[in-house]
Protein backbone atom coordinates (compact mmCIF):
# COMPACT_ATOMS: atom_id res chain seq x y z
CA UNK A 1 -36.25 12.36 7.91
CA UNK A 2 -35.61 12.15 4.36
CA UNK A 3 -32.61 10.60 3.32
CA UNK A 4 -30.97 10.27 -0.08
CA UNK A 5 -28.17 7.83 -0.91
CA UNK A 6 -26.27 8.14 -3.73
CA UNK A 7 -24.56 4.93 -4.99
CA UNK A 8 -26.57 2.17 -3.79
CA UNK A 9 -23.81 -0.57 -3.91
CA UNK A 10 -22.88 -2.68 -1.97
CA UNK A 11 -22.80 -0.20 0.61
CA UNK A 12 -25.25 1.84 -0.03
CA UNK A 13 -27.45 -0.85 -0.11
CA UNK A 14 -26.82 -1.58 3.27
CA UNK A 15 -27.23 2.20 4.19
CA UNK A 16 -30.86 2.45 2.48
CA UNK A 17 -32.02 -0.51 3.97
CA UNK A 18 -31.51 0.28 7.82
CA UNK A 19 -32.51 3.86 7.48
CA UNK A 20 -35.77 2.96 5.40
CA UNK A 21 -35.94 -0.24 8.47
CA UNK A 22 -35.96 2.49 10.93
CA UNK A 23 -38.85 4.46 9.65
CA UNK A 24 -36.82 7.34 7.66
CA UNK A 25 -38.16 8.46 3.96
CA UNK A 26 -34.62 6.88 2.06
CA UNK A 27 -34.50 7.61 -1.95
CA UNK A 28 -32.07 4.87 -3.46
CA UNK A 29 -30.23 6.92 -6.12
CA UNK A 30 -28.39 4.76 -8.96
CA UNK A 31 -27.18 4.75 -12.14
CA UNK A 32 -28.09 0.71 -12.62
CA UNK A 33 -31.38 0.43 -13.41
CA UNK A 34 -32.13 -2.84 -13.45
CA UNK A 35 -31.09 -2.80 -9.58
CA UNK A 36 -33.10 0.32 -9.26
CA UNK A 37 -36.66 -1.26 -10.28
CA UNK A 38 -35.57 -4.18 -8.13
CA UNK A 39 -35.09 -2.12 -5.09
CA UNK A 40 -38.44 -0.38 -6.01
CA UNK A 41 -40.32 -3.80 -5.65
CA UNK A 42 -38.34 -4.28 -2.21
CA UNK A 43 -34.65 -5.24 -1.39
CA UNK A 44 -33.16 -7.86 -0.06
CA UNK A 45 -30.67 -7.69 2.98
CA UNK A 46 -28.75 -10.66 4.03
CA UNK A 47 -26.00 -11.10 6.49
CA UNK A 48 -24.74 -9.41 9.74
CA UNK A 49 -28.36 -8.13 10.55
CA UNK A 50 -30.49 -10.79 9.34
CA UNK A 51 -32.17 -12.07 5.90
CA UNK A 52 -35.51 -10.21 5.03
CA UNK A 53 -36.80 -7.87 2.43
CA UNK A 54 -37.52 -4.26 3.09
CA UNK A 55 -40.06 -2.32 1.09
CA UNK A 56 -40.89 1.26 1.23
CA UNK A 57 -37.81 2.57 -0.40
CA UNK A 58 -37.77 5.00 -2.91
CA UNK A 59 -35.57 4.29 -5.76
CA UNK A 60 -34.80 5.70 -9.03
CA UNK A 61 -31.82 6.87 -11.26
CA UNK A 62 -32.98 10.34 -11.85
CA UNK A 63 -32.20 12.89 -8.45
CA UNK A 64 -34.66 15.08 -9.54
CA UNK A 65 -37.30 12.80 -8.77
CA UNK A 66 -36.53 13.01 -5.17
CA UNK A 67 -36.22 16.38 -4.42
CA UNK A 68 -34.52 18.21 -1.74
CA UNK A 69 -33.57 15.71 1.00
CA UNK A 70 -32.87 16.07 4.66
CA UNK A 71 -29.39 14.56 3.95
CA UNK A 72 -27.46 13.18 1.19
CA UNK A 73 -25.42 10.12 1.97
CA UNK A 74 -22.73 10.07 -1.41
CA UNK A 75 -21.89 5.97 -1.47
CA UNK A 76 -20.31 5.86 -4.40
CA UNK A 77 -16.97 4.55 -5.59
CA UNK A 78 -14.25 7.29 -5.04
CA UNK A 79 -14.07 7.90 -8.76
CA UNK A 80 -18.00 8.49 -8.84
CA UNK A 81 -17.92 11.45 -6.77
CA UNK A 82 -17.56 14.22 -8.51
CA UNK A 83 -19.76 12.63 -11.44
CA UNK A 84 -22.34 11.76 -8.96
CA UNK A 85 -21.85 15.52 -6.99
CA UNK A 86 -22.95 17.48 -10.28
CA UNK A 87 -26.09 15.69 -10.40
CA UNK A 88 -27.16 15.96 -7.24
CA UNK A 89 -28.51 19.59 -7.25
CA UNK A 90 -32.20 18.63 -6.96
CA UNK A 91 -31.65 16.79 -3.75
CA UNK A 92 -29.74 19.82 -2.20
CA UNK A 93 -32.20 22.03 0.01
CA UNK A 94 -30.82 25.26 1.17
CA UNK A 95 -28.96 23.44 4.92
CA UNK A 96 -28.88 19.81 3.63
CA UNK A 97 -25.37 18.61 4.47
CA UNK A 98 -23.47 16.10 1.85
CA UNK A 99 -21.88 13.04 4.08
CA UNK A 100 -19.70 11.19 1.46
CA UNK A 101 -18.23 7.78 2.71
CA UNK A 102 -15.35 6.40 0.66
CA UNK A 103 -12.23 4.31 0.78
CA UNK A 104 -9.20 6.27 0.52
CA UNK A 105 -7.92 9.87 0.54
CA UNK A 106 -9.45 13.17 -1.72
CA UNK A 107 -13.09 12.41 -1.38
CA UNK A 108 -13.45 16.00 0.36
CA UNK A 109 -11.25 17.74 -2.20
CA UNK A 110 -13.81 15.94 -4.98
CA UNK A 111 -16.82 16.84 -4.01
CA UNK A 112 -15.22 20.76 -2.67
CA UNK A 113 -14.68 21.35 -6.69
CA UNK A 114 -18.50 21.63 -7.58
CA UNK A 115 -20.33 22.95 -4.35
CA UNK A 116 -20.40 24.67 -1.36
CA UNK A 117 -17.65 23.25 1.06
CA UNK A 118 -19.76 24.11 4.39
CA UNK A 119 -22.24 21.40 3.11
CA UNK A 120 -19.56 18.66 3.09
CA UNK A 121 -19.28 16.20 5.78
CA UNK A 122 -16.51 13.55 5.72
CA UNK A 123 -17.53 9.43 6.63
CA UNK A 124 -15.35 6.22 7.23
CA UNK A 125 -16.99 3.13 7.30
CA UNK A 126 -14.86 0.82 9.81
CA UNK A 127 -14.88 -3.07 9.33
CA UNK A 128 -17.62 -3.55 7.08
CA UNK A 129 -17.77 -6.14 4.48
CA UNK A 130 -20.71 -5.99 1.64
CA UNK A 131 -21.26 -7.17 -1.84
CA UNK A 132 -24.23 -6.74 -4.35
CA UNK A 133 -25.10 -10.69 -5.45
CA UNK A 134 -27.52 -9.43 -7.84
CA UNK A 135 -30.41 -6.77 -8.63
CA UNK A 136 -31.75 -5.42 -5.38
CA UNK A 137 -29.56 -8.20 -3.09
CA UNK A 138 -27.40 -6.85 -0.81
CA UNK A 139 -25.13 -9.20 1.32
CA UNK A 140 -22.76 -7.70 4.27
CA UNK A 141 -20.69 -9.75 6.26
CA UNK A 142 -19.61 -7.57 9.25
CA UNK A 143 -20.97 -4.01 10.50
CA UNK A 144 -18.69 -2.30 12.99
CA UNK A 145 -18.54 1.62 13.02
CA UNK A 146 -19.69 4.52 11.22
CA UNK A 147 -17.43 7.60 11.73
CA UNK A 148 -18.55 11.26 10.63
CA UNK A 149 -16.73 14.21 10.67
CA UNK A 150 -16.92 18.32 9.50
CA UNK A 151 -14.71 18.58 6.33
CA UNK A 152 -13.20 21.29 8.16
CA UNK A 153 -12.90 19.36 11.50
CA UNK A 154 -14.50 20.69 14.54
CA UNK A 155 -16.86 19.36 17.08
CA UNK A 156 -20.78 21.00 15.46
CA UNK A 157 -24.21 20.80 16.54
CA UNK A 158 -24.84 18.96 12.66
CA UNK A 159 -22.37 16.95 13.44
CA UNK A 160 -23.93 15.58 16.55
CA UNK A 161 -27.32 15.35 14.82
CA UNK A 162 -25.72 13.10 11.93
CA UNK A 163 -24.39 10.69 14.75
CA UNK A 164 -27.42 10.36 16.49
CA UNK A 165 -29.59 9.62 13.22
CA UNK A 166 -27.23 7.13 12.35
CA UNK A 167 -27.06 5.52 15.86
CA UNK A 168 -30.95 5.88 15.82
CA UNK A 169 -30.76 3.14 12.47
CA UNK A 170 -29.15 0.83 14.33
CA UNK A 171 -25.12 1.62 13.41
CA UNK A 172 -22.76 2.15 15.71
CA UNK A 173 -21.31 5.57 14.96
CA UNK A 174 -19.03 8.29 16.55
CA UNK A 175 -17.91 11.85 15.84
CA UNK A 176 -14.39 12.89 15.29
CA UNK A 177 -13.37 16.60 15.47
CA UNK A 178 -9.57 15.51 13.69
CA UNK A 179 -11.23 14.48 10.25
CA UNK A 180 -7.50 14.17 9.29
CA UNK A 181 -7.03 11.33 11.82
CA UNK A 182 -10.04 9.91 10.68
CA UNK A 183 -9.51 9.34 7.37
CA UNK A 184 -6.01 8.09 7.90
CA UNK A 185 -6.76 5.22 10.33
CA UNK A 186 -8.71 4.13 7.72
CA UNK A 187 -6.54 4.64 4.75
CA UNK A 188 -3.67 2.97 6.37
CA UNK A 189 -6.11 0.18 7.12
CA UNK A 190 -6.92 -0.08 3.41
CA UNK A 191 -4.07 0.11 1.50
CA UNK A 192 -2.81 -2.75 4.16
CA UNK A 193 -4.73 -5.31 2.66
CA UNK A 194 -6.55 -3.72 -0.49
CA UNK A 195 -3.90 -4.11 -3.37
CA UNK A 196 -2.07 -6.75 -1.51
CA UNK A 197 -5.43 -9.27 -1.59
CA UNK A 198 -5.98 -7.87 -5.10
CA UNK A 199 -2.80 -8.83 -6.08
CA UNK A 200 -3.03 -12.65 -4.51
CA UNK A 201 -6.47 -12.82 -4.77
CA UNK A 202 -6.80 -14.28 -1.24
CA UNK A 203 -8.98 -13.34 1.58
CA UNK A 204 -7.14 -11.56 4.64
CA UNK A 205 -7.11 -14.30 6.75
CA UNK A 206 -5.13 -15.93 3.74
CA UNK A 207 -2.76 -13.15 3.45
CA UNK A 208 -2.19 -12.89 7.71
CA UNK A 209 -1.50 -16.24 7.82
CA UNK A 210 1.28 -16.54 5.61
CA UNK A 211 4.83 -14.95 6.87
CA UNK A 212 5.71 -13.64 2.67
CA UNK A 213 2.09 -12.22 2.34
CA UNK A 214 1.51 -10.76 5.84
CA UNK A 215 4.46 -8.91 5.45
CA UNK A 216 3.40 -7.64 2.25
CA UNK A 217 0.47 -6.04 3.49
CA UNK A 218 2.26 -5.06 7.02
CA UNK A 219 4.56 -3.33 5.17
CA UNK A 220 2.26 -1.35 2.66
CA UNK A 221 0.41 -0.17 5.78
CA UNK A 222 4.01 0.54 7.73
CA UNK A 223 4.48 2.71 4.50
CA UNK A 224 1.44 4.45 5.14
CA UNK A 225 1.73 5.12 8.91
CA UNK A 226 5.18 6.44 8.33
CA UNK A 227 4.00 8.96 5.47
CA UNK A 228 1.44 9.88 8.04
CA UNK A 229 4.12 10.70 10.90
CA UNK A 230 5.46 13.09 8.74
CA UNK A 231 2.88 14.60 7.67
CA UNK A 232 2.23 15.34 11.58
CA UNK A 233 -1.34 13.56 11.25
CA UNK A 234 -2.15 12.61 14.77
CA UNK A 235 -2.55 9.07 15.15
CA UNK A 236 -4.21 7.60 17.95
CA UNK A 237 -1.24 4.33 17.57
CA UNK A 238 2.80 4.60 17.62
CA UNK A 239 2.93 0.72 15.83
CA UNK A 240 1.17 0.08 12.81
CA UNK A 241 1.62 -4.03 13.26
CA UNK A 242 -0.71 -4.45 16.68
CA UNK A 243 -3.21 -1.78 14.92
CA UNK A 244 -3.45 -3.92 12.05
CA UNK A 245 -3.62 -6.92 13.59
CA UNK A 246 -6.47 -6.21 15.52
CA UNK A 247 -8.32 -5.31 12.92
CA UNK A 248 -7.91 -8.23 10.50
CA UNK A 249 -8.86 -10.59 13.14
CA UNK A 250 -12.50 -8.34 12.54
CA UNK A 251 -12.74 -8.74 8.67
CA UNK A 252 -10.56 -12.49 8.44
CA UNK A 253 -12.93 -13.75 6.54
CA UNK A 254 -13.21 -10.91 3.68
CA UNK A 255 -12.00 -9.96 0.54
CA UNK A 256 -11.40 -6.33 0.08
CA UNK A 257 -13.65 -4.55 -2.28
CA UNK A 258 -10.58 -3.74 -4.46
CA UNK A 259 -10.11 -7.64 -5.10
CA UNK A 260 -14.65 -8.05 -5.56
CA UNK A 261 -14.06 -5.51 -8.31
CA UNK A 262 -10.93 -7.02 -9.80
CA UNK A 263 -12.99 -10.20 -10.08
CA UNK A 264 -15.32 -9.00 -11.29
CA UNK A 265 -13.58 -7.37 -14.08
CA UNK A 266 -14.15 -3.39 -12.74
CA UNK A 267 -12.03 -0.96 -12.38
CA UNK A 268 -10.71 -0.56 -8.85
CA UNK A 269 -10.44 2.49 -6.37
CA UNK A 270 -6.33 2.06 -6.83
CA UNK A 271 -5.62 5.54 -7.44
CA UNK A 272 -7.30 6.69 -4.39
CA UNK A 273 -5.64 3.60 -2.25
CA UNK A 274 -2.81 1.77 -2.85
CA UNK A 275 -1.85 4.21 -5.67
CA UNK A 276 -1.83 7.63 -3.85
CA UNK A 277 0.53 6.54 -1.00
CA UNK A 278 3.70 7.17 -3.11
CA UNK A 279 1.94 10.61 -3.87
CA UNK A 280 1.75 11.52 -0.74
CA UNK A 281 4.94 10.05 0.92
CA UNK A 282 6.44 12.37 -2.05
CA UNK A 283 5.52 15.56 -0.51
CA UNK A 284 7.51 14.28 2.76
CA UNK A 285 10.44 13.02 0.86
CA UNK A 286 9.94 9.57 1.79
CA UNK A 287 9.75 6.56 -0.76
CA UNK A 288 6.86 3.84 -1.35
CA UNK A 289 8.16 1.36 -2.85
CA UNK A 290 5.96 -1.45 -1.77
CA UNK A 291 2.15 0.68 -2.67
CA UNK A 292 3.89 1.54 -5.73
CA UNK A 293 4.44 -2.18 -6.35
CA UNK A 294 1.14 -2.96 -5.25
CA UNK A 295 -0.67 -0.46 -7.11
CA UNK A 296 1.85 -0.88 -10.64
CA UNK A 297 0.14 -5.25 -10.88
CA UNK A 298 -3.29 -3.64 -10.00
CA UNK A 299 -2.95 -1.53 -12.69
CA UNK A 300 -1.40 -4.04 -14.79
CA UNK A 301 -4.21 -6.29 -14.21
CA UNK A 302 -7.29 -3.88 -14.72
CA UNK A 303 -5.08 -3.00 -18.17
CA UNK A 304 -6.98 -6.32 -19.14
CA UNK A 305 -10.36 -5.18 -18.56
């Protein structure tokens, strides 16, 4: 199959290099090009799944160069999207679907503003860690679950295809009908430790093992659950604190990619985290006081950049 992915970060890297490692024709699509003609001489993949460099993948920073693809896999930062979306046109065959995987909430609404919605497909990447150390060299920490959803929700033959491809590169990777629940697991997961480690610059094993800081990020995620409940998302937990637990003890070791950007002197996906929680618990009447916190020193310290 041929495979285009869109944002080769950190994760996208990771992305490229399993699909191309399992056989598929993968075009790495970015706007860096000094990481693009590094890719193009062969990239290098350290961590969870090994040290090793794969060749074979396409890379390039202009989409028309790759032509219409099988599937587009849209990795970028959550304030790429739309950019990215209006350039991808030559990679768009009549049926390819658009599977965009970011952190946070509006990623659907994004890319729904400049084409078709029915190509849209919504992704969560569960307890990853990844970071780019340098032109074409990838590094991921921890690879735990891929999940894909319709934009519109629904159990689909596509949708089944998409799971199996990914499965078939080695992921592990489930459908989910309630793209609502979905997304929100994940969000509440995010903005939990995202600002919070951003705004300590500490690991989350650093911030759970501190009674001040764990309940900092406990109760930015509690915020987010209950802003959930109201907006009647259905959400496979009735606690936030076990749910959270359980999956800090997965990523202990890692630093969000909120705090790798801050340190890096980027700008951060805080509008789509941290940031949009008071937005949302708004429509429900109910106050954020602790993401608003978060997000205000975020802010405050990307100001500098």
């Amino acid at each position: 199959m041929k495979i285009a992915i869109v944002g080769v970060g950190a994760m996208g890297g990771v992305y490229a290099g399993l699909f191309a490692e399992a056989g598929h024709e993968v075009w790495a699509i970015d706007v860096w090009p000094e990481h693009v003609d590094a890719i193009r001489s062969g990239m290098r993949l350290e961590g969870f799944s090994g040290d090793r460099v794969i060749t074979g993948i396409h890379s390039t920073t202009d989409p028309a160069e790759a032509g219409p693809c099988d599937l587009v896999v849209l990795a970028t930062k959550a304030a790429g999207v739309a950019p990215a979306a209006e350039k991808m046109g030559p990679l768009l065959g009549p049926e390819t679907p658009v599977l965009t995987i970011q952190n946070g909430l509006g990623a659907g609404e994004r890319l729904s503003s400049v084409m078709d919605p029915g190509r849209i497909m919504l992704g969560i990447a569960q307890a990853f860690g990844a970071s780019v150390k340098g032109p074409g060299h990838i590094h991921h920490n921890n690879m735990h679950l891929i999940r894909v959803g319709e934009l519109g929700g629904g159990d689909t033959e596509r949708l089944a295809d998409v799971v199996q491809l990914w499965r078939g590169a080695g992921f592990q990777a489930e459908g989910y009908p309630d793209t609502d629940q979905m997304i929100w697991e994940k969000f509440i997961c995010n903005v939990s430790f995202s600002a919070p480690c951003t705004v300590f610059d500490r690991t989350i094993g650093e911030m759970m093992s501190e009674p001040g800081t764990r309940a900092f990020c406990l109760g930015c995620g509690t915020e987010a659950y209950e802003v959930a409940r109201a907006q009647k998302i259905n959400l496979t937990f009735d606690d936030p604190v076990p749910y959270l637990e359980a999956f800090a003890q997965k990523v202990w070791e890692g630093r969000p990619s909120m705090l790798l950007d801050n340190l890096a002197g980027r700008h951060s996906e805080i509008d789509a985290l941290n940031g949009r929680v008071p937005i949302e618990g708004e429509k429900v009447g109910l106050p954020c006081p602790m993401n608003a916190t978060a997000a205000a020193i975020v802010r405050a310290k990307e100001a500098a950049f």
